[in-house]
PDB file of N, CA and C in Angstrom:
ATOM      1  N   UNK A   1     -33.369  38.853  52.672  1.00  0.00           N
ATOM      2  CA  UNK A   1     -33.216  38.058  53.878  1.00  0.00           C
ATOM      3  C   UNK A   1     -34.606  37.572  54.294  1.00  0.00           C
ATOM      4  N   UNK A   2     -34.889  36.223  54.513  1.00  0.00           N
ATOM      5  CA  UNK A   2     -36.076  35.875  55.094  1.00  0.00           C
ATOM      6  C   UNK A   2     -35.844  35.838  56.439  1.00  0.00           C
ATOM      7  N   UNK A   3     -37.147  35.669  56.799  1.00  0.00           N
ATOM      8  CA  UNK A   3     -37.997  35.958  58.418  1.00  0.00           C
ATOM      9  C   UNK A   3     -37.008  34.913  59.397  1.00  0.00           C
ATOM     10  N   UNK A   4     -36.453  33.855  58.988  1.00  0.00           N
ATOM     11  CA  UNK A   4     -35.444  33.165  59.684  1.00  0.00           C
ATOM     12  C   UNK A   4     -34.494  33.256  59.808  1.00  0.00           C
ATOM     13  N   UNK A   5     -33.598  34.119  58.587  1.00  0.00           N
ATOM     14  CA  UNK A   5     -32.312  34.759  58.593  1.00  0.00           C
ATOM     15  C   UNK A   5     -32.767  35.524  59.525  1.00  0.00           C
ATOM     16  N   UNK A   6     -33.791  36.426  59.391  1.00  0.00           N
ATOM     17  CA  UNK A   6     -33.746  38.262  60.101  1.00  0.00           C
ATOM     18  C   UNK A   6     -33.824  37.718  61.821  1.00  0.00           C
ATOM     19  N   UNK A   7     -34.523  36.657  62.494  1.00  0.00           N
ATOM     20  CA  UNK A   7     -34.411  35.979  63.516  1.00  0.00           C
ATOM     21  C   UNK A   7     -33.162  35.688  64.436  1.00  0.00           C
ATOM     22  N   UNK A   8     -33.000  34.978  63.556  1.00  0.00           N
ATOM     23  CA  UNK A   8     -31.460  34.400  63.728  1.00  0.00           C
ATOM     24  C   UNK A   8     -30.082  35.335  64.019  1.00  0.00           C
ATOM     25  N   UNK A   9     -30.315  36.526  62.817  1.00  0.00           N
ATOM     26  CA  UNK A   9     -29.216  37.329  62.765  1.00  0.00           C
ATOM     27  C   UNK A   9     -29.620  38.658  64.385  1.00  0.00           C
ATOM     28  N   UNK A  10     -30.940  38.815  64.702  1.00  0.00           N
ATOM     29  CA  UNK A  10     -31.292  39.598  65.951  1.00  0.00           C
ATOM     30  C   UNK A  10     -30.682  38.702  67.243  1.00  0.00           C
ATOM     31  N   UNK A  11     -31.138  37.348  67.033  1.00  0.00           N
ATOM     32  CA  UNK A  11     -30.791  36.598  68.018  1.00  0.00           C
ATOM     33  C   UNK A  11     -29.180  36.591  68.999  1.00  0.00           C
ATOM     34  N   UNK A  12     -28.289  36.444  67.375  1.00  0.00           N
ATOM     35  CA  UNK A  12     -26.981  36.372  67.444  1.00  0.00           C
ATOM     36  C   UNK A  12     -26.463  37.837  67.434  1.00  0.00           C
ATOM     37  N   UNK A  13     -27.056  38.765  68.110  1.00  0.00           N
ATOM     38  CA  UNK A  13     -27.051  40.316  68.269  1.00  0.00           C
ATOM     39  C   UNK A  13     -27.188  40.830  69.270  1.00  0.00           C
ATOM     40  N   UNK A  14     -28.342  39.769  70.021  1.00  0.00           N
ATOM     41  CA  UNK A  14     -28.343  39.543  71.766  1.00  0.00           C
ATOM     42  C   UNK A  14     -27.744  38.901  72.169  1.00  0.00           C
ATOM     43  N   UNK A  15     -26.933  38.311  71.270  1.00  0.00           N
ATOM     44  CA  UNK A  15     -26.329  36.906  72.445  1.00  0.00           C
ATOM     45  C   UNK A  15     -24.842  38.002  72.622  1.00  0.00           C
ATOM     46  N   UNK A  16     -24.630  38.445  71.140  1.00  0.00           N
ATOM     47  CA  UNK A  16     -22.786  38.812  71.369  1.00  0.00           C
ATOM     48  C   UNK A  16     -23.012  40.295  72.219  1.00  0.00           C
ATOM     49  N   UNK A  17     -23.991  40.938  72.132  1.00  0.00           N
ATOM     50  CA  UNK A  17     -24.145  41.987  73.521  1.00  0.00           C
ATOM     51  C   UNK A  17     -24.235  41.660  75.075  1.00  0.00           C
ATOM     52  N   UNK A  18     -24.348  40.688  75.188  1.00  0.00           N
ATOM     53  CA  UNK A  18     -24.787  39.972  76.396  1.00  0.00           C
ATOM     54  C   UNK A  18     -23.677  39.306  76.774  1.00  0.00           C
ATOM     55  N   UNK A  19     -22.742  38.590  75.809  1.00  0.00           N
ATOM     56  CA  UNK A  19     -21.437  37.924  76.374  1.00  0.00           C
ATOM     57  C   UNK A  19     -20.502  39.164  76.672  1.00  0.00           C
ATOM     58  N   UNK A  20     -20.433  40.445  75.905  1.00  0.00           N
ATOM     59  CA  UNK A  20     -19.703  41.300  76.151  1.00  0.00           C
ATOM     60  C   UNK A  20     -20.240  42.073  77.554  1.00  0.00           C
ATOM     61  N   UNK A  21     -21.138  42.141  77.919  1.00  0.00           N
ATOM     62  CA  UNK A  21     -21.957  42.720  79.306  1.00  0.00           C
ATOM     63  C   UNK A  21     -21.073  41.918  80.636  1.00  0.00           C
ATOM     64  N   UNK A  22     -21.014  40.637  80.055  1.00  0.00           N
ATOM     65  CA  UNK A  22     -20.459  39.854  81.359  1.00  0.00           C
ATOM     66  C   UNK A  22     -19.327  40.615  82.213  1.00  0.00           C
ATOM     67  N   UNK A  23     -18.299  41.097  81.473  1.00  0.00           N
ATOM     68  CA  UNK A  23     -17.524  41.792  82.740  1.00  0.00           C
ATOM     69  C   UNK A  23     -17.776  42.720  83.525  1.00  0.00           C
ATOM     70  N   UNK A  24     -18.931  43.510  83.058  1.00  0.00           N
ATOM     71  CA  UNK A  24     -19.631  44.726  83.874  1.00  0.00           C
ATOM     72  C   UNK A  24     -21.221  44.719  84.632  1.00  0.00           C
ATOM     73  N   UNK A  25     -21.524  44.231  83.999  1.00  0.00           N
ATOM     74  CA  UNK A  25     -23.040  43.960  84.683  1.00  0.00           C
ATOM     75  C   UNK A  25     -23.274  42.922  86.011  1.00  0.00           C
ATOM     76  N   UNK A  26     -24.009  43.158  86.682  1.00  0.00           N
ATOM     77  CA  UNK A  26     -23.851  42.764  87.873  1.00  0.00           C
ATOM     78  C   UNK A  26     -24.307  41.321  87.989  1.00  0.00           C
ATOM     79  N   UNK A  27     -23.930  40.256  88.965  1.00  0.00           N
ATOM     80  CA  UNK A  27     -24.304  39.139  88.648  1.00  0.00           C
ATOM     81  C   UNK A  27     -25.528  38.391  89.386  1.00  0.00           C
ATOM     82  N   UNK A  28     -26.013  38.958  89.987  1.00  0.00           N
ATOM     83  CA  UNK A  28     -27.360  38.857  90.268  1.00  0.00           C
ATOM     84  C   UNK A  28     -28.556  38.929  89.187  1.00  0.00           C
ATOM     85  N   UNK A  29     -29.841  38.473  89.546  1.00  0.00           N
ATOM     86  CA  UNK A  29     -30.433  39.413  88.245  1.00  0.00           C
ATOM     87  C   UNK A  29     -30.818  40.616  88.566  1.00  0.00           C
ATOM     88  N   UNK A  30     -31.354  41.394  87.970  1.00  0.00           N
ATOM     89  CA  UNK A  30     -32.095  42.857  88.167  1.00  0.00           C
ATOM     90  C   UNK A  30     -33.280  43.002  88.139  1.00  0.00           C
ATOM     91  N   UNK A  31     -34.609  41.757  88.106  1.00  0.00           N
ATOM     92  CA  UNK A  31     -35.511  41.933  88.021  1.00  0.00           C
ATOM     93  C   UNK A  31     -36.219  40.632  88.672  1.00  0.00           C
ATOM     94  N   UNK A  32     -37.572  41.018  88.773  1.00  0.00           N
ATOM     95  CA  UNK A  32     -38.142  39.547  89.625  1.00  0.00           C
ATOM     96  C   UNK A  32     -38.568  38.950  88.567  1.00  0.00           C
ATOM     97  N   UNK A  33     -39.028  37.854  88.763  1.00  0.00           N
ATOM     98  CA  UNK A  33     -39.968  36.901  88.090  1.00  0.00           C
ATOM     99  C   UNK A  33     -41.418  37.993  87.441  1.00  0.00           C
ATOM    100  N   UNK A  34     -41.647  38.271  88.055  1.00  0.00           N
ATOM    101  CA  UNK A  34     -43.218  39.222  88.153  1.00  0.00           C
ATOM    102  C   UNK A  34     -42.352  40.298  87.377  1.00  0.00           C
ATOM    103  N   UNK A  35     -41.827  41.061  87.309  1.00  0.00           N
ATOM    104  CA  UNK A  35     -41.255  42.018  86.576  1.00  0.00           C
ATOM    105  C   UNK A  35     -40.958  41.849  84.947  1.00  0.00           C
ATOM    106  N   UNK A  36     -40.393  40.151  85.016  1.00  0.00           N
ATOM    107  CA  UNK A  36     -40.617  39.959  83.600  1.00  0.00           C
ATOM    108  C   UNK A  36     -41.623  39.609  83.255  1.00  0.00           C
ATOM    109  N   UNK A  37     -42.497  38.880  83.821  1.00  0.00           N
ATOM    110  CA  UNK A  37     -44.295  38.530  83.328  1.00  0.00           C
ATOM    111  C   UNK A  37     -44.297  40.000  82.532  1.00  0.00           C
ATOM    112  N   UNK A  38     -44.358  40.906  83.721  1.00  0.00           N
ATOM    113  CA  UNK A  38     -44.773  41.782  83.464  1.00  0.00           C
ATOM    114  C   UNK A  38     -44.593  42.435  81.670  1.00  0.00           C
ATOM    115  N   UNK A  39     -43.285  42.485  81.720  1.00  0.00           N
ATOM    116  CA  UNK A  39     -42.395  42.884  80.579  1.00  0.00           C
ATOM    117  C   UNK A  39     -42.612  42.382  79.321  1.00  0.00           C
ATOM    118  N   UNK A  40     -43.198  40.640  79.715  1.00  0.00           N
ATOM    119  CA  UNK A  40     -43.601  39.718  78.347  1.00  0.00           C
ATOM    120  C   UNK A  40     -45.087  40.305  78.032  1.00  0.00           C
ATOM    121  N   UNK A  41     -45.514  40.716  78.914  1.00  0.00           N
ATOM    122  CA  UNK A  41     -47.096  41.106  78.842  1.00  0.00           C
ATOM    123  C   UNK A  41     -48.239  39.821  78.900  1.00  0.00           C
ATOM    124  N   UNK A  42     -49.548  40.427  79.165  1.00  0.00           N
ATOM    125  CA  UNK A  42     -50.243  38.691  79.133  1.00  0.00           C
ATOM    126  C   UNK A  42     -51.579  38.613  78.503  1.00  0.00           C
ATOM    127  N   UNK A  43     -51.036  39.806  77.411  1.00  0.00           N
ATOM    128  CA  UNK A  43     -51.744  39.424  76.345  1.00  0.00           C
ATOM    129  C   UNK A  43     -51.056  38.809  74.894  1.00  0.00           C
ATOM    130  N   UNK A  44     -51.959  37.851  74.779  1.00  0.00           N
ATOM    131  CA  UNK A  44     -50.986  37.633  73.197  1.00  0.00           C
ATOM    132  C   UNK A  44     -51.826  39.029  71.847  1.00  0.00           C
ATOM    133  N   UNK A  45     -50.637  39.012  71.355  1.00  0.00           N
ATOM    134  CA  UNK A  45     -51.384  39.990  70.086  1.00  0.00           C
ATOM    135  C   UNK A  45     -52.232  39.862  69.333  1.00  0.00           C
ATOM    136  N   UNK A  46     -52.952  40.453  68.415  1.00  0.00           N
ATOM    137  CA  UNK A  46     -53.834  40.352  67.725  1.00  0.00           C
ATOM    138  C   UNK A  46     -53.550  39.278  66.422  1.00  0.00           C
ATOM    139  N   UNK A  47     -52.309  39.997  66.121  1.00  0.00           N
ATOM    140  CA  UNK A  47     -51.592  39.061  64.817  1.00  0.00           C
ATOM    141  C   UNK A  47     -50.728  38.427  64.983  1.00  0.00           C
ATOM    142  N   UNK A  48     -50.093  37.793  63.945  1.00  0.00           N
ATOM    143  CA  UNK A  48     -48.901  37.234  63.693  1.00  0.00           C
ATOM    144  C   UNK A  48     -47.839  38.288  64.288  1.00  0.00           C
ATOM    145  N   UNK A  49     -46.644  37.847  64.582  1.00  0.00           N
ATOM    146  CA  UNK A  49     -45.523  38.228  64.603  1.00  0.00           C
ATOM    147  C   UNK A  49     -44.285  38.220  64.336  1.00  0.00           C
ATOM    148  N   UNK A  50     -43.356  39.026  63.628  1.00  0.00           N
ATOM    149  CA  UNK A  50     -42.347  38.032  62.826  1.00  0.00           C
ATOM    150  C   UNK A  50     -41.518  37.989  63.993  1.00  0.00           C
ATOM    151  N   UNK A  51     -40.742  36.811  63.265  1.00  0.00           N
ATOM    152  CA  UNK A  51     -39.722  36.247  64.243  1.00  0.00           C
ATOM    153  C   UNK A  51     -38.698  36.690  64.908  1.00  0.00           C
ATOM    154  N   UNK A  52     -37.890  37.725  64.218  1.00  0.00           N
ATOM    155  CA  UNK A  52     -37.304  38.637  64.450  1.00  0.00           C
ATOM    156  C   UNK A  52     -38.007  39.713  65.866  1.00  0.00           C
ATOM    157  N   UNK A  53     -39.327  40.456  65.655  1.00  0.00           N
ATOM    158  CA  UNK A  53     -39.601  40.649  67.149  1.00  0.00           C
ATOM    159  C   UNK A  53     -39.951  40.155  68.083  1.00  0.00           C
ATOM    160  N   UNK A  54     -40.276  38.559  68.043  1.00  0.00           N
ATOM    161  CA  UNK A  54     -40.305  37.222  68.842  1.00  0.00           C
ATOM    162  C   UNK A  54     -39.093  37.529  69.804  1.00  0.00           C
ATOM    163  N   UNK A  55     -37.861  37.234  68.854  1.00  0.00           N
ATOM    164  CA  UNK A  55     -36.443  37.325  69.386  1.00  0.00           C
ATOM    165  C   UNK A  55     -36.409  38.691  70.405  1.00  0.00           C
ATOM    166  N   UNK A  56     -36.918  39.795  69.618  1.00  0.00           N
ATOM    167  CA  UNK A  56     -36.349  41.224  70.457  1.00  0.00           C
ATOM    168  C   UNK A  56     -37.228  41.508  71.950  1.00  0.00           C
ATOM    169  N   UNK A  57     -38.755  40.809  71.617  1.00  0.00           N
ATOM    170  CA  UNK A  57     -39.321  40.365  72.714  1.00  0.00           C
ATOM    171  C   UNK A  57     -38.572  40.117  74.000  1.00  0.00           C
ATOM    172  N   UNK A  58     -38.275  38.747  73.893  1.00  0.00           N
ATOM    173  CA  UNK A  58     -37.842  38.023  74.673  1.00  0.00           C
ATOM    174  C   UNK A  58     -36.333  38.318  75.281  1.00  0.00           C
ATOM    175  N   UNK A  59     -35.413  38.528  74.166  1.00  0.00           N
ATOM    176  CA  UNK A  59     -34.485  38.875  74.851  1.00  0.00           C
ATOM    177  C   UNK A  59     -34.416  40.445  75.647  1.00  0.00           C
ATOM    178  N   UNK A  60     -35.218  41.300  75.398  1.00  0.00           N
ATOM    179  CA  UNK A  60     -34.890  42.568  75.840  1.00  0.00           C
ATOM    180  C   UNK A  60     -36.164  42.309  77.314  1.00  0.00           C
ATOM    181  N   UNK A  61     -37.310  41.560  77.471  1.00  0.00           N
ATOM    182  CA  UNK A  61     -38.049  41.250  78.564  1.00  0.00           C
ATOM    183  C   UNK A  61     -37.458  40.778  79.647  1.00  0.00           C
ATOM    184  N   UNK A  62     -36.947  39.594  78.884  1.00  0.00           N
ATOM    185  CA  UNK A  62     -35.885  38.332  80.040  1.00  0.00           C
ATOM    186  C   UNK A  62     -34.886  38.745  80.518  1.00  0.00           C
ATOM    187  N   UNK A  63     -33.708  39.634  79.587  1.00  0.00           N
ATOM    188  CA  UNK A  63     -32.736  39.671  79.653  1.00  0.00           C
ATOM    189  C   UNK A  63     -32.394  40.757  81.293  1.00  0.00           C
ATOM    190  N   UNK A  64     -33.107  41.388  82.130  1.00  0.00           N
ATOM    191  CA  UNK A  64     -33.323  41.707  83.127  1.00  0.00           C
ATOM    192  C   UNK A  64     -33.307  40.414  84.463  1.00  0.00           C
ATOM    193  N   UNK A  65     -34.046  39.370  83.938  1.00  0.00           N
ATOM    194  CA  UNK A  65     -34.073  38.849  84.877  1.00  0.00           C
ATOM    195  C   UNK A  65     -33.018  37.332  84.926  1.00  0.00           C
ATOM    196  N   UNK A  66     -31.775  37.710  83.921  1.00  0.00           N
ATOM    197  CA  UNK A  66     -31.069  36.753  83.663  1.00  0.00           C
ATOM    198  C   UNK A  66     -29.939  36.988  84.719  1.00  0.00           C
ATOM    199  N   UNK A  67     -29.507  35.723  85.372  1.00  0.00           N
ATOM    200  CA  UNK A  67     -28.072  35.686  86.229  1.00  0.00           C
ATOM    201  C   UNK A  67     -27.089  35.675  85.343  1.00  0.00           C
ATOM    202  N   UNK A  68     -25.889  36.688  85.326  1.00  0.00           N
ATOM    203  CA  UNK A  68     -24.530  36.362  85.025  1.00  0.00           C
ATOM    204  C   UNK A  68     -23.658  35.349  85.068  1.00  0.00           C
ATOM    205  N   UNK A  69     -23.811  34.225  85.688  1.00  0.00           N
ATOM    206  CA  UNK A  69     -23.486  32.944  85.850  1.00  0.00           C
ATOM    207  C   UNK A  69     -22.150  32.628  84.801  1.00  0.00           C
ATOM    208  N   UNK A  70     -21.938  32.554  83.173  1.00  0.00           N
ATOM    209  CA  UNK A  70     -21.290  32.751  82.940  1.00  0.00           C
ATOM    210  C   UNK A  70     -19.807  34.208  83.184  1.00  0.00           C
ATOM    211  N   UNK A  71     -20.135  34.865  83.852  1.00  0.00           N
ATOM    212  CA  UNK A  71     -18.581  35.378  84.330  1.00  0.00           C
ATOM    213  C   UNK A  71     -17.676  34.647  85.135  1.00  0.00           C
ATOM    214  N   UNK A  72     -16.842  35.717  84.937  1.00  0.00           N
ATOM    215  CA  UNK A  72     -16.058  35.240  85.932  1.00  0.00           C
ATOM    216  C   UNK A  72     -16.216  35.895  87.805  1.00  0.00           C
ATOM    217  N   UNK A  73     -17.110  36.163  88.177  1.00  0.00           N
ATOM    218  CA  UNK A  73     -17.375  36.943  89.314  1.00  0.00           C
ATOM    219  C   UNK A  73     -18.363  35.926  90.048  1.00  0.00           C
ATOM    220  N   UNK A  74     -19.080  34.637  89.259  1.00  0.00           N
ATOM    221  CA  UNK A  74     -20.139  33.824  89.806  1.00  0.00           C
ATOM    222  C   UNK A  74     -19.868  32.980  90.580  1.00  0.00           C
ATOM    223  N   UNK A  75     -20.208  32.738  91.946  1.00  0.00           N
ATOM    224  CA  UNK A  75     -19.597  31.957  92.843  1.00  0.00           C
ATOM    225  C   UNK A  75     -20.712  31.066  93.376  1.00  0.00           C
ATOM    226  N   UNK A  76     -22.271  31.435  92.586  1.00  0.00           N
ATOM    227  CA  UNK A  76     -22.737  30.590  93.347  1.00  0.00           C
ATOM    228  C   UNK A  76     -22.672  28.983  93.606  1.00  0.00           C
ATOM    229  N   UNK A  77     -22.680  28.200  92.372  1.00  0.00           N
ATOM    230  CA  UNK A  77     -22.731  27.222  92.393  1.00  0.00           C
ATOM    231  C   UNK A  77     -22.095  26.422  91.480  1.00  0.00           C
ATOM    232  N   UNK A  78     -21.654  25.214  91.768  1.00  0.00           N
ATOM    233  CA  UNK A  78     -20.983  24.556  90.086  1.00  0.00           C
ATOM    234  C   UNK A  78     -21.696  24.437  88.967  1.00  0.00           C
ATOM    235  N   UNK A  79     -21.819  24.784  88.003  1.00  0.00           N
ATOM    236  CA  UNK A  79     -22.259  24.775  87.179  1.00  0.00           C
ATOM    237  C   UNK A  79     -21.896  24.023  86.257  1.00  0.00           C
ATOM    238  N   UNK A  80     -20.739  23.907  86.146  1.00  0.00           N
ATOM    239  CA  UNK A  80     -19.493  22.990  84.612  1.00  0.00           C
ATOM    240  C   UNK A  80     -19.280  24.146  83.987  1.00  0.00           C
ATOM    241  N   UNK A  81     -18.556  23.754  82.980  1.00  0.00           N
ATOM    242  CA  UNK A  81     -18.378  24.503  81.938  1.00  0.00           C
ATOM    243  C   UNK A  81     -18.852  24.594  80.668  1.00  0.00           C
ATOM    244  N   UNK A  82     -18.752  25.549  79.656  1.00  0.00           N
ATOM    245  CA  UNK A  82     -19.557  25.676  78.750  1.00  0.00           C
ATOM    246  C   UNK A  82     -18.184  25.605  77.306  1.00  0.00           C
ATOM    247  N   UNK A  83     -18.463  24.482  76.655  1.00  0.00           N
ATOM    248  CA  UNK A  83     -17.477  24.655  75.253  1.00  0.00           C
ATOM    249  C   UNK A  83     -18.375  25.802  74.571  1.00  0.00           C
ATOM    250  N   UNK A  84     -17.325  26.452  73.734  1.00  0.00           N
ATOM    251  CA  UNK A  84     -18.047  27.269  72.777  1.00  0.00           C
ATOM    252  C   UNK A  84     -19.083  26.744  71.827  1.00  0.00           C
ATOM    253  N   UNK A  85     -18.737  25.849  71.342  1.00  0.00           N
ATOM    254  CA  UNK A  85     -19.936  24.444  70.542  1.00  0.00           C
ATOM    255  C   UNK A  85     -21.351  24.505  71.490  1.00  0.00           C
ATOM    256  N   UNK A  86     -20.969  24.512  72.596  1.00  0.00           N
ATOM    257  CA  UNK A  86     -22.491  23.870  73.428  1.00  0.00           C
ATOM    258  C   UNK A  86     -23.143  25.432  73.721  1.00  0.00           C
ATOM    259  N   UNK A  87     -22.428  26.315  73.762  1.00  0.00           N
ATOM    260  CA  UNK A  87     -23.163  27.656  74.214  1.00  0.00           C
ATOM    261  C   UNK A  87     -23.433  27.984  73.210  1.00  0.00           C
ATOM    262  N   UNK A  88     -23.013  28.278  71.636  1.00  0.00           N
ATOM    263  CA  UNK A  88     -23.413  28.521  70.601  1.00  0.00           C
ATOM    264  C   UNK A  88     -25.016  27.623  70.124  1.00  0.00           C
ATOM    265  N   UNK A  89     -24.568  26.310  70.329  1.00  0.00           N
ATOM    266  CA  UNK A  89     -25.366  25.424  70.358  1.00  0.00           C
ATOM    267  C   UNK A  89     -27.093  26.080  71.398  1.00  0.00           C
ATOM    268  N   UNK A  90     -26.930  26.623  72.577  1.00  0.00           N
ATOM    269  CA  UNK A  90     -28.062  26.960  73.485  1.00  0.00           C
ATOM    270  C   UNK A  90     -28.546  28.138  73.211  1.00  0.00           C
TER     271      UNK A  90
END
């Protein structure tokens, strides 16, 4: 598997944990802005990094300070809707 498969396949590992979270996790976020700085850190590394912990980076940093918006519990605002094509697609 190359560095873009191994990416890709982490990616699509956060995404299907995260759509399954939607009925239980709360729909606010859980973290501030500053909390994820924090989390991304603000140093860049010394080296390279493969892509794959790019992905685990980001989604396990951010993923705190993400709104639930897709549930069904979100009332803040209209949003539209999402085809499976266009969310797969994002």
């Amino acid at each position: 598997m190359d560095a873009r498969e191994a990416a890709l396949r982490q990616a699509h590992g956060h995404a299907v944990r995260w759509l399954a979270s939607l009925s239980d996790r709360p729909v606010p976020a859980r973290a501030s802005v500053d909390e994820i700085v924090r989390a991304l850190g603000a140093e860049l590394p010394d080296a390279p990094s493969t892509p794959a912990d790019v992905v685990d980076l980001l989604a396990t940093a951010c993923e705190p300070g993400l709104t639930a918006f897709p549930s069904g519990r979100f009332y803040g605002f209209v949003v539209g809707g999402t085809e499976p094509a266009a969310l797969a697609a994002d």
